[in-house]
C-alpha atoms as a PDB file:
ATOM      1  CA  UNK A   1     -47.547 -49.427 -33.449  1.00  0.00           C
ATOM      2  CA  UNK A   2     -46.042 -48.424 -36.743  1.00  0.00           C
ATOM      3  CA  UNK A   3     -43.214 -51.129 -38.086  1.00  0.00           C
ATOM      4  CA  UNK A   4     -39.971 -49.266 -38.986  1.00  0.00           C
ATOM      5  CA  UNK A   5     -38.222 -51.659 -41.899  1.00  0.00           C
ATOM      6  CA  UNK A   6     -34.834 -50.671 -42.869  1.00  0.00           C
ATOM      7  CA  UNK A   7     -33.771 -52.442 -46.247  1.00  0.00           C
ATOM      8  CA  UNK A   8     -30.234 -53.701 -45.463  1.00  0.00           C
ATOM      9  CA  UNK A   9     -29.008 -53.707 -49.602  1.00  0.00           C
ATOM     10  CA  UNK A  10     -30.109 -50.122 -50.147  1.00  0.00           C
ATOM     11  CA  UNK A  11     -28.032 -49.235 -47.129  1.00  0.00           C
ATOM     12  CA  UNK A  12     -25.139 -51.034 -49.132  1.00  0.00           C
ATOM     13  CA  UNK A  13     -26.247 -50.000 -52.544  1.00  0.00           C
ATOM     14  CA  UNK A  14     -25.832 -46.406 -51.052  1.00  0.00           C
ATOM     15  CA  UNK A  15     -22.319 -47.157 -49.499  1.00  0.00           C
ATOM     16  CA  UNK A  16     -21.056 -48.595 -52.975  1.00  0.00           C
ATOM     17  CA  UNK A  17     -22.474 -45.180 -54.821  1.00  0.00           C
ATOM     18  CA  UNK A  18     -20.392 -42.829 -52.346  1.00  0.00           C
ATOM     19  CA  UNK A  19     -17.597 -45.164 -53.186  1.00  0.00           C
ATOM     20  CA  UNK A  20     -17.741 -44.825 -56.700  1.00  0.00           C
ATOM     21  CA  UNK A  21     -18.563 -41.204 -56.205  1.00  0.00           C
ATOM     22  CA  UNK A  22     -15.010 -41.201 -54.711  1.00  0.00           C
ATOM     23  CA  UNK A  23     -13.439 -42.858 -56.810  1.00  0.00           C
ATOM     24  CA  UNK A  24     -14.699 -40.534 -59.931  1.00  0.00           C
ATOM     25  CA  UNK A  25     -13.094 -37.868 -58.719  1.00  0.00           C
ATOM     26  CA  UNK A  26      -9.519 -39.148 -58.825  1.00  0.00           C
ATOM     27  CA  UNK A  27      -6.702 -40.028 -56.963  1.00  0.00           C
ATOM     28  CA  UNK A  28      -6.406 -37.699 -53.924  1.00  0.00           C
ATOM     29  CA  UNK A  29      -4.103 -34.709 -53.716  1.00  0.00           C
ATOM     30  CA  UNK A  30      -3.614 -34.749 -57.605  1.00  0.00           C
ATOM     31  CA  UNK A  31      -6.790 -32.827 -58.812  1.00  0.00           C
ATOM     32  CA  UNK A  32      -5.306 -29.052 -59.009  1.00  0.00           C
ATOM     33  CA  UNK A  33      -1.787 -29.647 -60.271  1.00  0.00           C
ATOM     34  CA  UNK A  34      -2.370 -28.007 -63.255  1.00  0.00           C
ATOM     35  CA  UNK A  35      -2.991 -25.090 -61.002  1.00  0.00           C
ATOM     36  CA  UNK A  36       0.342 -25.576 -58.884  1.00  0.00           C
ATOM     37  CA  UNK A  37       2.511 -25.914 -61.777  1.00  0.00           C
ATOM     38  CA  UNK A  38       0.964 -22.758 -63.835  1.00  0.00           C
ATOM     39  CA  UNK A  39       1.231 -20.585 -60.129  1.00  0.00           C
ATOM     40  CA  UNK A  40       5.140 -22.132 -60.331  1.00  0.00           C
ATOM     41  CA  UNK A  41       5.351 -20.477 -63.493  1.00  0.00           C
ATOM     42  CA  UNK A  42       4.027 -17.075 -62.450  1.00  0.00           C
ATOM     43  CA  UNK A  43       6.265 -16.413 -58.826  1.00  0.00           C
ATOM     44  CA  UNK A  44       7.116 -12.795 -60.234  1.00  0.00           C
ATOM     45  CA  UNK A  45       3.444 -11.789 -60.764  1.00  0.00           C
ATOM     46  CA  UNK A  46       0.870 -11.028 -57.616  1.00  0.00           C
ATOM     47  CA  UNK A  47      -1.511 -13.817 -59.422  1.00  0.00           C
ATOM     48  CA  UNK A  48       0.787 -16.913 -59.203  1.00  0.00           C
ATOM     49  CA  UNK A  49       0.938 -16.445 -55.274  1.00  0.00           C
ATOM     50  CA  UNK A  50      -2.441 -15.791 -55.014  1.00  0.00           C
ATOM     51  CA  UNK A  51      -3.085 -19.215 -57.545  1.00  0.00           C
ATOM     52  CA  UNK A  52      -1.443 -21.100 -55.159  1.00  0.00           C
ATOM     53  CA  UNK A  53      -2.874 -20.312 -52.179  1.00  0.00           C
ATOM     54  CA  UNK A  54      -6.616 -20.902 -54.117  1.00  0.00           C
ATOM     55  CA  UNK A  55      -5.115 -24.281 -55.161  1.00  0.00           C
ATOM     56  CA  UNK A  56      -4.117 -25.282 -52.218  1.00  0.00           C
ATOM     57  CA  UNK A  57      -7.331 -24.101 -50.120  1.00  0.00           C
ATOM     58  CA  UNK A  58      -9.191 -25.931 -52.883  1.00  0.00           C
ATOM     59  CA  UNK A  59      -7.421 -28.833 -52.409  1.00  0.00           C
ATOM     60  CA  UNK A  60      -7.708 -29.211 -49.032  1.00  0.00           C
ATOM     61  CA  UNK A  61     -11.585 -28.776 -49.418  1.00  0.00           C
ATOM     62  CA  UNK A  62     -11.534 -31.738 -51.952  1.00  0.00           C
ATOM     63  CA  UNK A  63      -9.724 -33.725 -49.665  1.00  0.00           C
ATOM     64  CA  UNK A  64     -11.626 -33.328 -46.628  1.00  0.00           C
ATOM     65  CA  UNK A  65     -14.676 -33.741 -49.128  1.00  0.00           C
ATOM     66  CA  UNK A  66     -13.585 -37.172 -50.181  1.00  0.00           C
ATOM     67  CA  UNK A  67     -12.499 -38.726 -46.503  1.00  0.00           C
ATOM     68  CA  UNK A  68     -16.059 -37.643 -45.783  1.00  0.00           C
ATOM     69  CA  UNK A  69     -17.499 -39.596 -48.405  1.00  0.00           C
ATOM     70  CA  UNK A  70     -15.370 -42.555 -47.947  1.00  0.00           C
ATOM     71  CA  UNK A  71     -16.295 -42.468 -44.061  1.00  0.00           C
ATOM     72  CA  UNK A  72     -19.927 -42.219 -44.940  1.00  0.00           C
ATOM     73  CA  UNK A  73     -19.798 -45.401 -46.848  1.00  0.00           C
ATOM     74  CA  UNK A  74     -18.563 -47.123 -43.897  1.00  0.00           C
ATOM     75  CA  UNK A  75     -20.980 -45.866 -41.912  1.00  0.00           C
ATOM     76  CA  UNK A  76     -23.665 -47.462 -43.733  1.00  0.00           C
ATOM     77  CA  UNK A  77     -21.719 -50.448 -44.385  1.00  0.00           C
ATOM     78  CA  UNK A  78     -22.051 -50.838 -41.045  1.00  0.00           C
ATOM     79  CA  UNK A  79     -25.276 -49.899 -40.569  1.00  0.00           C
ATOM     80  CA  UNK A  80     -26.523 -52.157 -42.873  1.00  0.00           C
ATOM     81  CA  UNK A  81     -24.438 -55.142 -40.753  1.00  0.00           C
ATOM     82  CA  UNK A  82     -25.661 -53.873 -37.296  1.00  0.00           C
ATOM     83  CA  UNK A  83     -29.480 -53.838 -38.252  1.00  0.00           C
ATOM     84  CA  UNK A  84     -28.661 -57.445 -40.128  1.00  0.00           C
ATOM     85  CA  UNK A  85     -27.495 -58.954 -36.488  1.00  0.00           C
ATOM     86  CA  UNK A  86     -30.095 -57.542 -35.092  1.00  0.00           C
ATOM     87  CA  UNK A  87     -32.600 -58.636 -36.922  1.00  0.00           C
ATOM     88  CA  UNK A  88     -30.972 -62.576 -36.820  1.00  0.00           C
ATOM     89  CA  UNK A  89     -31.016 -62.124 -33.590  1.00  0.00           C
ATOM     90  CA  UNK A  90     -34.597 -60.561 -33.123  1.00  0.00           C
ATOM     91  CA  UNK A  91     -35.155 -64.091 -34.863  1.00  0.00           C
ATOM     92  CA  UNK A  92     -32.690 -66.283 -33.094  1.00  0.00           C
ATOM     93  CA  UNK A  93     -34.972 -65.058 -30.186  1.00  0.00           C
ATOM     94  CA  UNK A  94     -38.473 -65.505 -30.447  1.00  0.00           C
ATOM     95  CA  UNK A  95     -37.467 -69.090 -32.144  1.00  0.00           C
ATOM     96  CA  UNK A  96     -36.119 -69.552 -28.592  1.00  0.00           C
ATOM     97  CA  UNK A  97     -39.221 -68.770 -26.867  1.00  0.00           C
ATOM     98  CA  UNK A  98     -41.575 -70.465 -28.887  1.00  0.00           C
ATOM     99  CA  UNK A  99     -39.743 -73.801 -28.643  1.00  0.00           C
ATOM    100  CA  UNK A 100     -39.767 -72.805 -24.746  1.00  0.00           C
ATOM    101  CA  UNK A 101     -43.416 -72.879 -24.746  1.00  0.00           C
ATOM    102  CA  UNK A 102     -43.754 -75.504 -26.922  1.00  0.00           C
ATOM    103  CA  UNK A 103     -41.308 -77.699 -24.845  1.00  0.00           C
ATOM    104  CA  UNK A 104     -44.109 -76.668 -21.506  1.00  0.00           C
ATOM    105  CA  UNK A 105     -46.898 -77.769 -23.337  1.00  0.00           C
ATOM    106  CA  UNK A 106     -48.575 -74.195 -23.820  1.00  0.00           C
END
């Protein structure tokens, strides 16, 4: 039978780089005003509609983008902590049964 090893830090090394990955691309809902406040400027021309509308899509993609990225971090955060417990108590376990059979004298 093939061992399957899962290293706990890389899971958490991982988590931290879609954190700062995150965190790079700037505070949320503020990457396209630029784009909002040029389509502001525009209201009489078919473009600055249209500008807004691509802003605004775009933004909501980033968005989304980003809570995904944040909830993937915790998901190997706690990844990383459920295969940690279970491998303490993997070990919590067979310490158990060998001081069992050493307390029977086998």
């Amino acid at each position: 039978m093939n061992d399957i090893h899962i290293r706990t830090d890389v899971l958490r090394q991982s988590a931290a780089g879609l954190q700062a990955a995150a965190a790079a691309v700037g505070p949320a809902g503020h990457w396209l005003d630029t784009s909002f406040t040029a389509a502001a400027t525009m209201t009489a021309w078919e473009s600055g509609p249209a500008l807004k509308d691509c802003a605004t899509a775009w933004q909501t993609h980033m968005k989304s983008a980003l809570d995904q990225l944040h909830v993937y971090a915790e998901q190997l955060r706690n990844s990383a902590h459920s295969y940690d417990k279970a491998e303490q108590e993997a070990a919590r376990r067979l310490t158990a049964a060998v001081t069992d059979l050493q307390g029977t004298g086998q």
